[in-house]
Protein backbone atom coordinates (compact mmCIF):
# COMPACT_ATOMS: atom_id res chain seq x y z
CA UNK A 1 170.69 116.85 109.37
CA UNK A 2 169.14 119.94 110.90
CA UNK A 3 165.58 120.26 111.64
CA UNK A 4 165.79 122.96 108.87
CA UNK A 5 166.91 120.55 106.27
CA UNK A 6 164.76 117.42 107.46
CA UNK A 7 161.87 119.60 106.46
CA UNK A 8 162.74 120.68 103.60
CA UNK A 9 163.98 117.08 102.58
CA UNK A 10 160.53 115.35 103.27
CA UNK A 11 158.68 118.69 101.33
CA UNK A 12 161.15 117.66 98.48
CA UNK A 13 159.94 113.69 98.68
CA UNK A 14 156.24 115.04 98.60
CA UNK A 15 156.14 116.43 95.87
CA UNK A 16 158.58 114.79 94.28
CA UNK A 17 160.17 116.17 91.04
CA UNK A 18 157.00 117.98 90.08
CA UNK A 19 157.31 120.86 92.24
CA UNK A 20 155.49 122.88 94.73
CA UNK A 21 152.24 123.82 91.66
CA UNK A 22 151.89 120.03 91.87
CA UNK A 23 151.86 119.77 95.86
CA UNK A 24 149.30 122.53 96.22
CA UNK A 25 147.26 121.34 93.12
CA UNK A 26 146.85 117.97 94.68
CA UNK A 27 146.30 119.62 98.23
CA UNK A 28 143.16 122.00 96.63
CA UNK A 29 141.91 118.40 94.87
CA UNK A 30 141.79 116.62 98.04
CA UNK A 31 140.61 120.13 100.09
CA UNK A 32 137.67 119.76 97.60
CA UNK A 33 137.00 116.59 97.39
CA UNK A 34 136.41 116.07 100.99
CA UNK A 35 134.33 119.34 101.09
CA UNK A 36 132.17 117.73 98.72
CA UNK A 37 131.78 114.11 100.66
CA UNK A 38 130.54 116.11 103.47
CA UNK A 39 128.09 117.66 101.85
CA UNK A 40 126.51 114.31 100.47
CA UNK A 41 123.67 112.78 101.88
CA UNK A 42 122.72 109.35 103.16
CA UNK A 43 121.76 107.94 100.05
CA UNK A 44 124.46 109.33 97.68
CA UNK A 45 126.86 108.16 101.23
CA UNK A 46 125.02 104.18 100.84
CA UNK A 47 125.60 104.29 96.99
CA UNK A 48 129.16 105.04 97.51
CA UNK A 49 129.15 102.54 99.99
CA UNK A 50 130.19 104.73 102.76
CA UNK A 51 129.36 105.53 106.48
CA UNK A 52 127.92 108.62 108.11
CA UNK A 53 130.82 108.00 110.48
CA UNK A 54 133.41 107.61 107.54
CA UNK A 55 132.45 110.19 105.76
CA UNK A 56 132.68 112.68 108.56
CA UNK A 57 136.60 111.00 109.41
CA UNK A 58 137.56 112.09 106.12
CA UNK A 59 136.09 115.19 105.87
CA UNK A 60 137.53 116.80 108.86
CA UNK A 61 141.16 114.93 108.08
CA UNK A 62 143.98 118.30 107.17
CA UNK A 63 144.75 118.38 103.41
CA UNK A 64 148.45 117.31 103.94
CA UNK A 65 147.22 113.98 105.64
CA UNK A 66 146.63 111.84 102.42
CA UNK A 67 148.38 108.68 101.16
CA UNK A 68 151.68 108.75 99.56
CA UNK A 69 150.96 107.49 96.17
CA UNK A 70 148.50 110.42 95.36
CA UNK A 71 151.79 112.76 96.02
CA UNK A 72 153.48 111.23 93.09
């Protein structure tokens, strides 16, 4: 399998059989998401039951680096 086609394989088992809407529809979700948990503050972070330190991790994490299941 060229490098080419690797790619384009594990693109294909992202997003599975919903297409590329669905893969950057769940990418802008997550982008947001974590835009918004950095913007929280210390006592909406302790209600979630989340860290400073966590919070911060998962902020600055790329939009493509999120579990598997949330792909499907």
């Amino acid at each position: 399998m060229t490098t080419q086609s690797h790619v384009h394989h594990l693109s294909a088992q992202n997003t599975g059989n919903k297409g590329i809407f669905h893969g950057i529809s769940v990418r802008y979700t997550v982008w947001r998401q974590r835009r918004a948990l950095a913007q929280l503050d210390a006592n909406a972070l302790k209600d979630i039951g989340v860290t400073q330190r966590e919070a911060n991790l998962e902020a600055s994490k790329p939009v493509w680096d999120v579990p598997q299941h949330w792909l499907r």
